[in-house]
N, C-alpha and C. Protein backbone atom coordinates (compact mmCIF):
# COMPACT_ATOMS: atom_id res chain seq x y z
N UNK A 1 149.97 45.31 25.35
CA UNK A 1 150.12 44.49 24.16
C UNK A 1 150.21 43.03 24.56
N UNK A 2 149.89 41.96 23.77
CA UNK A 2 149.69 40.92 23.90
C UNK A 2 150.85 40.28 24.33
N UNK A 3 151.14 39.49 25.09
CA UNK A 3 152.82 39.28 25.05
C UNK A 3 153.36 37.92 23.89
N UNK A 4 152.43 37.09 23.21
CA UNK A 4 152.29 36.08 22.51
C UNK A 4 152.35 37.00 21.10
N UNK A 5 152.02 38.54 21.01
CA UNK A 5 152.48 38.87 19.61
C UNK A 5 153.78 39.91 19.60
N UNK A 6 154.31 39.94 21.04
CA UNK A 6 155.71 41.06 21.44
C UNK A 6 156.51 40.44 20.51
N UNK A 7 157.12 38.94 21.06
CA UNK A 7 158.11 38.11 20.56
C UNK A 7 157.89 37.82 19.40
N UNK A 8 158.38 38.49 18.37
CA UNK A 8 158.05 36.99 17.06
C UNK A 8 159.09 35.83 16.68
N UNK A 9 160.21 36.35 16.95
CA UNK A 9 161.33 34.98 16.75
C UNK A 9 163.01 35.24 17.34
N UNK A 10 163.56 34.29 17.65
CA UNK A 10 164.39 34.49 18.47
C UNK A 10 165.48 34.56 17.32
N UNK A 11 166.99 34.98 17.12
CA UNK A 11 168.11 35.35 16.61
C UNK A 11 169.03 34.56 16.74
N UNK A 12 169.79 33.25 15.72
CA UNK A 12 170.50 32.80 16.29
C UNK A 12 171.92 32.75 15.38
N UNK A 13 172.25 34.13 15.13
CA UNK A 13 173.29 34.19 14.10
C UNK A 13 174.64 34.53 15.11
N UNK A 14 175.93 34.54 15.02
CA UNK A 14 177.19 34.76 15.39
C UNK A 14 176.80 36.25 16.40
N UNK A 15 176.28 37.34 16.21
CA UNK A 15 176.41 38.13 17.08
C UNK A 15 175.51 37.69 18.30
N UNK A 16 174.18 37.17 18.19
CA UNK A 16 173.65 36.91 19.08
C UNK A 16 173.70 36.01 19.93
N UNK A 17 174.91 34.82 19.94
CA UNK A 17 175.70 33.44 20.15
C UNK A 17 176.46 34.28 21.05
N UNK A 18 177.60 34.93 20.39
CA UNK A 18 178.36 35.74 21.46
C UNK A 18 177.44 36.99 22.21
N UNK A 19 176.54 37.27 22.06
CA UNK A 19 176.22 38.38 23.67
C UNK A 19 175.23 37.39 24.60
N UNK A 20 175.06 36.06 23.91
CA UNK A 20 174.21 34.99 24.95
C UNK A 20 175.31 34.34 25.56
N UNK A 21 176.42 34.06 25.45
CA UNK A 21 177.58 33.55 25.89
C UNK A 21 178.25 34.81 26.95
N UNK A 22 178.66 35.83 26.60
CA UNK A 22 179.69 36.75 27.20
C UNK A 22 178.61 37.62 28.25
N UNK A 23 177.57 37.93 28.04
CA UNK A 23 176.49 39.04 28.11
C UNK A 23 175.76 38.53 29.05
N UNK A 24 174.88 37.34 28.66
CA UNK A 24 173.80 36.71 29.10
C UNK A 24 172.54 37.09 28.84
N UNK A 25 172.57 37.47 26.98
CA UNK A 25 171.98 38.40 26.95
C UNK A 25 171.16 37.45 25.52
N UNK A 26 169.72 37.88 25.49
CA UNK A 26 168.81 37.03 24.15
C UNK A 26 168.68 38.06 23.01
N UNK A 27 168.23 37.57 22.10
CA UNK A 27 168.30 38.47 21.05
C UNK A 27 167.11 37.82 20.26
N UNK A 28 165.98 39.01 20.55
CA UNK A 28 164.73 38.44 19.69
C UNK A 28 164.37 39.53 18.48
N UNK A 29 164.04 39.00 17.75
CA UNK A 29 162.78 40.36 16.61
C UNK A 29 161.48 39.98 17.38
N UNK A 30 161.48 41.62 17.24
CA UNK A 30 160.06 41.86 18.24
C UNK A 30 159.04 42.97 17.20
N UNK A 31 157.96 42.79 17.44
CA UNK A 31 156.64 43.73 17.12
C UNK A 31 157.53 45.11 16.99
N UNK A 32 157.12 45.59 15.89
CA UNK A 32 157.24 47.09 15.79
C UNK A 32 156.84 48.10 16.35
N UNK A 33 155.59 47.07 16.95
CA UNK A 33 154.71 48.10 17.72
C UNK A 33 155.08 47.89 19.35
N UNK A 34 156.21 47.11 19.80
CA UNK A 34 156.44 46.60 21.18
C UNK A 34 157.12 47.74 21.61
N UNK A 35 156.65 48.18 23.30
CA UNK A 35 157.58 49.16 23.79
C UNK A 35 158.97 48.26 24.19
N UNK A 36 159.81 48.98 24.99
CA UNK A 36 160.85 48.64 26.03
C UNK A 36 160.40 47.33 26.80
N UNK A 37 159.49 48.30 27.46
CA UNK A 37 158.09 47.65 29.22
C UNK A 37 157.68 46.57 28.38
N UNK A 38 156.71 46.86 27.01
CA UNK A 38 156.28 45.26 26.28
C UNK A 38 157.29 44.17 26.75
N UNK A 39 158.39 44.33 25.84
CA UNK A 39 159.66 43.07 25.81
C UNK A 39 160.03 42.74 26.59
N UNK A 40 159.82 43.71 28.09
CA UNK A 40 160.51 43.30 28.99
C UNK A 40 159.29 42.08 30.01
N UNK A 41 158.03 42.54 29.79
CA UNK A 41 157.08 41.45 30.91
C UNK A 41 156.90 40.59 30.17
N UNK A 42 157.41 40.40 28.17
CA UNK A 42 156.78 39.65 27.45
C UNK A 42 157.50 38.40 27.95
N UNK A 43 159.22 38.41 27.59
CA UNK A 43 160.17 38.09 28.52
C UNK A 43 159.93 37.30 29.84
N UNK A 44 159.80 38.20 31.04
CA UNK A 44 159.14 38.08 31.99
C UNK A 44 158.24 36.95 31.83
N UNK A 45 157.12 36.99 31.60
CA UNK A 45 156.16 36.04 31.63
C UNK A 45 156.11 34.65 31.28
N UNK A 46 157.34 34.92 29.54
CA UNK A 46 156.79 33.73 29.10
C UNK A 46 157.96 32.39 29.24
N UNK A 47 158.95 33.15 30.14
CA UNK A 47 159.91 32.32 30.14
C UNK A 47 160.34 31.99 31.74
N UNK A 48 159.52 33.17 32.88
CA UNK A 48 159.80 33.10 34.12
C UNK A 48 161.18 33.30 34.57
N UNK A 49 162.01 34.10 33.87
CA UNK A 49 162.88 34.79 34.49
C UNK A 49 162.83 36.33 34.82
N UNK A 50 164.20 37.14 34.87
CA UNK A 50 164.30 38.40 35.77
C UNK A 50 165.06 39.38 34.41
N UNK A 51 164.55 40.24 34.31
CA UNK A 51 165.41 41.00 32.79
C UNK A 51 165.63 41.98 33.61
N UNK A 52 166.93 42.36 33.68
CA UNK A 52 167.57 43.49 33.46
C UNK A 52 167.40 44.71 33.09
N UNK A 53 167.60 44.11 31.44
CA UNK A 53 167.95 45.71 30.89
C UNK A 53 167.15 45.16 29.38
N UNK A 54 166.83 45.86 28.89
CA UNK A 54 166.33 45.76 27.09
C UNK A 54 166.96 46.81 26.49
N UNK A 55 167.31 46.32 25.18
CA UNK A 55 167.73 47.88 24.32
C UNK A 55 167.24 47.36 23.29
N UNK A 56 166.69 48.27 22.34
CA UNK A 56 166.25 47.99 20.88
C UNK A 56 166.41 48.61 20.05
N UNK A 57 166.30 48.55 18.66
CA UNK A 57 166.97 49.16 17.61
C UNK A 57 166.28 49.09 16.49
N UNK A 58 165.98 49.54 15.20
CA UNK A 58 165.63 49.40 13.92
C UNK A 58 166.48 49.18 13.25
N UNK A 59 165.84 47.36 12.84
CA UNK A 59 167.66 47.33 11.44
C UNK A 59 167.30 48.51 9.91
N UNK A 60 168.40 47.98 9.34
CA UNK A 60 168.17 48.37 7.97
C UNK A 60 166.97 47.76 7.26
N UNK A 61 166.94 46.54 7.35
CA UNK A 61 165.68 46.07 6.44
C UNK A 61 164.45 46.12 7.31
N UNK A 62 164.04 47.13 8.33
CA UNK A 62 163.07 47.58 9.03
C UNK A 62 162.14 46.85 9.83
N UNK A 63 163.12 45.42 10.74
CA UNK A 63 162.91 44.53 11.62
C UNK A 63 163.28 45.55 12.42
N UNK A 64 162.55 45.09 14.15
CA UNK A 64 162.84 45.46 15.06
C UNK A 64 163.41 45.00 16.31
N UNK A 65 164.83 44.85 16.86
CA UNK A 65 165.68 43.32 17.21
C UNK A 65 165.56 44.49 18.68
N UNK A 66 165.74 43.64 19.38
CA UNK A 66 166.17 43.60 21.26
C UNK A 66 166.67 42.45 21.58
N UNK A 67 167.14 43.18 22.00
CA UNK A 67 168.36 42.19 23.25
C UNK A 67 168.50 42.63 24.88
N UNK A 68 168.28 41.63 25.23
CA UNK A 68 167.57 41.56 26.44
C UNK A 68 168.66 40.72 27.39
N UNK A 69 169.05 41.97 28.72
CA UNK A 69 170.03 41.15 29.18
C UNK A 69 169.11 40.94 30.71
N UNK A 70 169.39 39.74 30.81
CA UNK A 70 169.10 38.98 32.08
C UNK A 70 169.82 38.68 33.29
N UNK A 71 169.03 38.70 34.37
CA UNK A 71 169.51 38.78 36.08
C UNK A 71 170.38 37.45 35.82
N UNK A 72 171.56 37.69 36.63
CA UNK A 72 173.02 36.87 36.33
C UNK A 72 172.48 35.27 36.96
N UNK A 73 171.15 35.12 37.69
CA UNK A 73 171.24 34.17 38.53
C UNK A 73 170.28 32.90 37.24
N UNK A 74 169.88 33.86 36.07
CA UNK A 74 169.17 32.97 34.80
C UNK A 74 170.25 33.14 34.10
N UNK A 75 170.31 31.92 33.06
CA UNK A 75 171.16 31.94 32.00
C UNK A 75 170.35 31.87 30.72
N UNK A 76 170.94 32.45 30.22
CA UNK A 76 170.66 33.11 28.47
C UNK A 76 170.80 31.66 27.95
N UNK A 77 172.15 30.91 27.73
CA UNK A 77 172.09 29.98 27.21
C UNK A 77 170.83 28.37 27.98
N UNK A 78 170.31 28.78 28.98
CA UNK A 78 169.63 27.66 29.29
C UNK A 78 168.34 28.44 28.97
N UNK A 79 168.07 28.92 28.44
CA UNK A 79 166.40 29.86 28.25
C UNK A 79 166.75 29.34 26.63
N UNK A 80 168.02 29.69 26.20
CA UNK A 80 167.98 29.31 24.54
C UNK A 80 167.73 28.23 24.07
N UNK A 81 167.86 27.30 24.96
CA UNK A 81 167.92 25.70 24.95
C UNK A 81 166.48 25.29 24.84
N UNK A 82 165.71 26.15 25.11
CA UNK A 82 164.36 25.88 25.35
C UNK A 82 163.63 26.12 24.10
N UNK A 83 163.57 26.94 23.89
CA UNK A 83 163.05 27.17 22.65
C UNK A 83 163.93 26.60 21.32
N UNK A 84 164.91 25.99 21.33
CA UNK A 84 165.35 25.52 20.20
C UNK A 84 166.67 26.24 19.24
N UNK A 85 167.24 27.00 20.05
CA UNK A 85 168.21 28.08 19.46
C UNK A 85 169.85 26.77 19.32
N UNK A 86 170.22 26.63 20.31
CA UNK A 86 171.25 25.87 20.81
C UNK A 86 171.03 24.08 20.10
């Protein structure tokens, strides 16, 4: 999958503030159609860090959110800074 249509927008409400703070962890809505592996090289690629771990979920209103925790030696909050979250 494309990695420019994995990501569609990054999360920047109170839960996703605290697991980018405590966690080191991002919180994007992603493609419905994105695997695990997608989010994780989409990640990977487009930001040039090291991911961890991904977990994903189906909300209620049938977005599809991951959160993506990252190698301790990148920070969540300096990747957020980049794109405009912070």
């Amino acid at each position: 999958m494309d990695q420019y249509k994995v990501l569609l927008y990054p999360l920047m409400g109170e839960k996703a503030t605290l697991l980018r703070e405590k966690e080191n962890k991002l919180t994007f809505i992603v493609s419905r159609d994105a695997t695990i592996k997608d989010v994780k090289e989409a990640v990977e690629a487009l930001y040039k860090v090291k991911v961890v771990g991904v977990n994903t979920m189906v909300t209620s209103k049938g977005l599809k959110k991951a959160h993506i925790r990252l190698d301790p030696k990148h920070s969540a909050e300096e990747i957020a800074s980049h794109f405009g979250v912070l």
